[in-house]
C-alpha atoms as a PDB file:
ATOM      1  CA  UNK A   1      79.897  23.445 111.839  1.00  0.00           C
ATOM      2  CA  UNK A   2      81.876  24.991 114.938  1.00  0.00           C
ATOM      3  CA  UNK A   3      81.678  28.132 116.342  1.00  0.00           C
ATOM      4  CA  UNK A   4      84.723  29.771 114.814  1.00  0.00           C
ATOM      5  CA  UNK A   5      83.433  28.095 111.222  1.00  0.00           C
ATOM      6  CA  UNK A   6      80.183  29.765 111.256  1.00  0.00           C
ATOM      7  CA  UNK A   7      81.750  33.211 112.383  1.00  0.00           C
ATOM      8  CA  UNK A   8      83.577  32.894 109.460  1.00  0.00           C
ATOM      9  CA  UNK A   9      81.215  31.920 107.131  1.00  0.00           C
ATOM     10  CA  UNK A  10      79.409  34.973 107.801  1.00  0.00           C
ATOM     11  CA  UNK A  11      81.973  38.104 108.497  1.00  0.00           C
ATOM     12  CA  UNK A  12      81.261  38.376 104.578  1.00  0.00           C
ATOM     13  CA  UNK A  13      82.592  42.152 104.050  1.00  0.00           C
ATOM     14  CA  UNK A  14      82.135  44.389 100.556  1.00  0.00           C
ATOM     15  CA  UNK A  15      84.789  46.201  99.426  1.00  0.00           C
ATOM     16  CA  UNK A  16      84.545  49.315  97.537  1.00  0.00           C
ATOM     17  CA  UNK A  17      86.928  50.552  95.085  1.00  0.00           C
ATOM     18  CA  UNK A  18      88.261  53.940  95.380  1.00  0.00           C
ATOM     19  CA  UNK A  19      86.437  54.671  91.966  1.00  0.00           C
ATOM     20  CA  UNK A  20      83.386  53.794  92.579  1.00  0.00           C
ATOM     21  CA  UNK A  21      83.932  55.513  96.187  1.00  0.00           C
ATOM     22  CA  UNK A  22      84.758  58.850  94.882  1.00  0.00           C
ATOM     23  CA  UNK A  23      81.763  58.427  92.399  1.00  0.00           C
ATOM     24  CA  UNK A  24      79.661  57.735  95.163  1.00  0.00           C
ATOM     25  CA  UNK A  25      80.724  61.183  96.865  1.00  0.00           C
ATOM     26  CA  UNK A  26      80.414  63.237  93.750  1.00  0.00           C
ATOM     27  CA  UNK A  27      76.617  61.998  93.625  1.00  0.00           C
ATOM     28  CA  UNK A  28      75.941  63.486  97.145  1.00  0.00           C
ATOM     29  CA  UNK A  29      77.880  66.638  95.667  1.00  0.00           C
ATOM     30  CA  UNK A  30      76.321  66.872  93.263  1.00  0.00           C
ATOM     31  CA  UNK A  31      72.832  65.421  92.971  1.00  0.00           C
ATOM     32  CA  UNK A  32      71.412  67.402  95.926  1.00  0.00           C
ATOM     33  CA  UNK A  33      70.480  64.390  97.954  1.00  0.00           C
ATOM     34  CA  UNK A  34      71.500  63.390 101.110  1.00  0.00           C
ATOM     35  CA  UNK A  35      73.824  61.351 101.970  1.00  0.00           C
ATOM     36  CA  UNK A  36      71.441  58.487 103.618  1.00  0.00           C
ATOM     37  CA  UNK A  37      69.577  58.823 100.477  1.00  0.00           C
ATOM     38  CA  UNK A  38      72.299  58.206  97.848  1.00  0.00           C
ATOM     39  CA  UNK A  39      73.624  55.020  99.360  1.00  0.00           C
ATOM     40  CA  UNK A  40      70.148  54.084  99.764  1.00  0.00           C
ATOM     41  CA  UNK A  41      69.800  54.353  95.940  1.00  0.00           C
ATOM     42  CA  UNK A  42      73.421  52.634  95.651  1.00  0.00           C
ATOM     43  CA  UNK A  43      72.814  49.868  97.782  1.00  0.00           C
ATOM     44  CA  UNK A  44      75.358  50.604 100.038  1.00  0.00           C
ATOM     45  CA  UNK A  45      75.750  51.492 103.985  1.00  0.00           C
ATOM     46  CA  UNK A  46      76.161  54.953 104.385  1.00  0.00           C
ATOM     47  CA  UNK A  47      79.035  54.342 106.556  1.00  0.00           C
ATOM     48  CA  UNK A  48      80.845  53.391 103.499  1.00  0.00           C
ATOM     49  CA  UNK A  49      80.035  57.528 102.313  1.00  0.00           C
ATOM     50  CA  UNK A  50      81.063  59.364 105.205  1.00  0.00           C
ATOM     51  CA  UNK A  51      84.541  58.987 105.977  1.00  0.00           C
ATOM     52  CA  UNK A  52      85.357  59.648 101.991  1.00  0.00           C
ATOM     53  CA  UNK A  53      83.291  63.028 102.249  1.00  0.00           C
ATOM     54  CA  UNK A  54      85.099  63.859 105.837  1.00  0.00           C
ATOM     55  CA  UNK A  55      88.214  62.933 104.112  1.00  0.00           C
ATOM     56  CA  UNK A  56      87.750  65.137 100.933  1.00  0.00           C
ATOM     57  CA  UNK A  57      86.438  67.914 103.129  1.00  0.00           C
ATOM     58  CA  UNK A  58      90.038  67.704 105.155  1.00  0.00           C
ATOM     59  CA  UNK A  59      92.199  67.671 102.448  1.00  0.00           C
ATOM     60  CA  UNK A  60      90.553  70.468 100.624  1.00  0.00           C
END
């Protein structure tokens, strides 16, 4: 396997749906955990959590 082959192979990148997004904010809302903690619990970065709860913060 090449370089460029391998790179590939493993730039393997999750994508979220906007649902399960917003869902994800509403739990930091709403559960009274942090935000580290919640995507701990969903398995998820919490990179993926802060620009949605910058982004509902600017538009409200």
């Amino acid at each position: 396997m090449d370089k460029d082959a391998a790179r590939s192979a493993t730039k393997h990148r999750q994508e979220y749906t906007p649902d399960f997004k917003r869902e994800a904010v509403n739990l930091v809302e709403t559960s009274g955990k942090s935000v580290p903690q919640v995507a701990r619990d969903l398995s998820i970065s919490d990179c993926i959590l802060y620009p949605e709860i910058f982004e509902k913060q600017t538009l409200s």
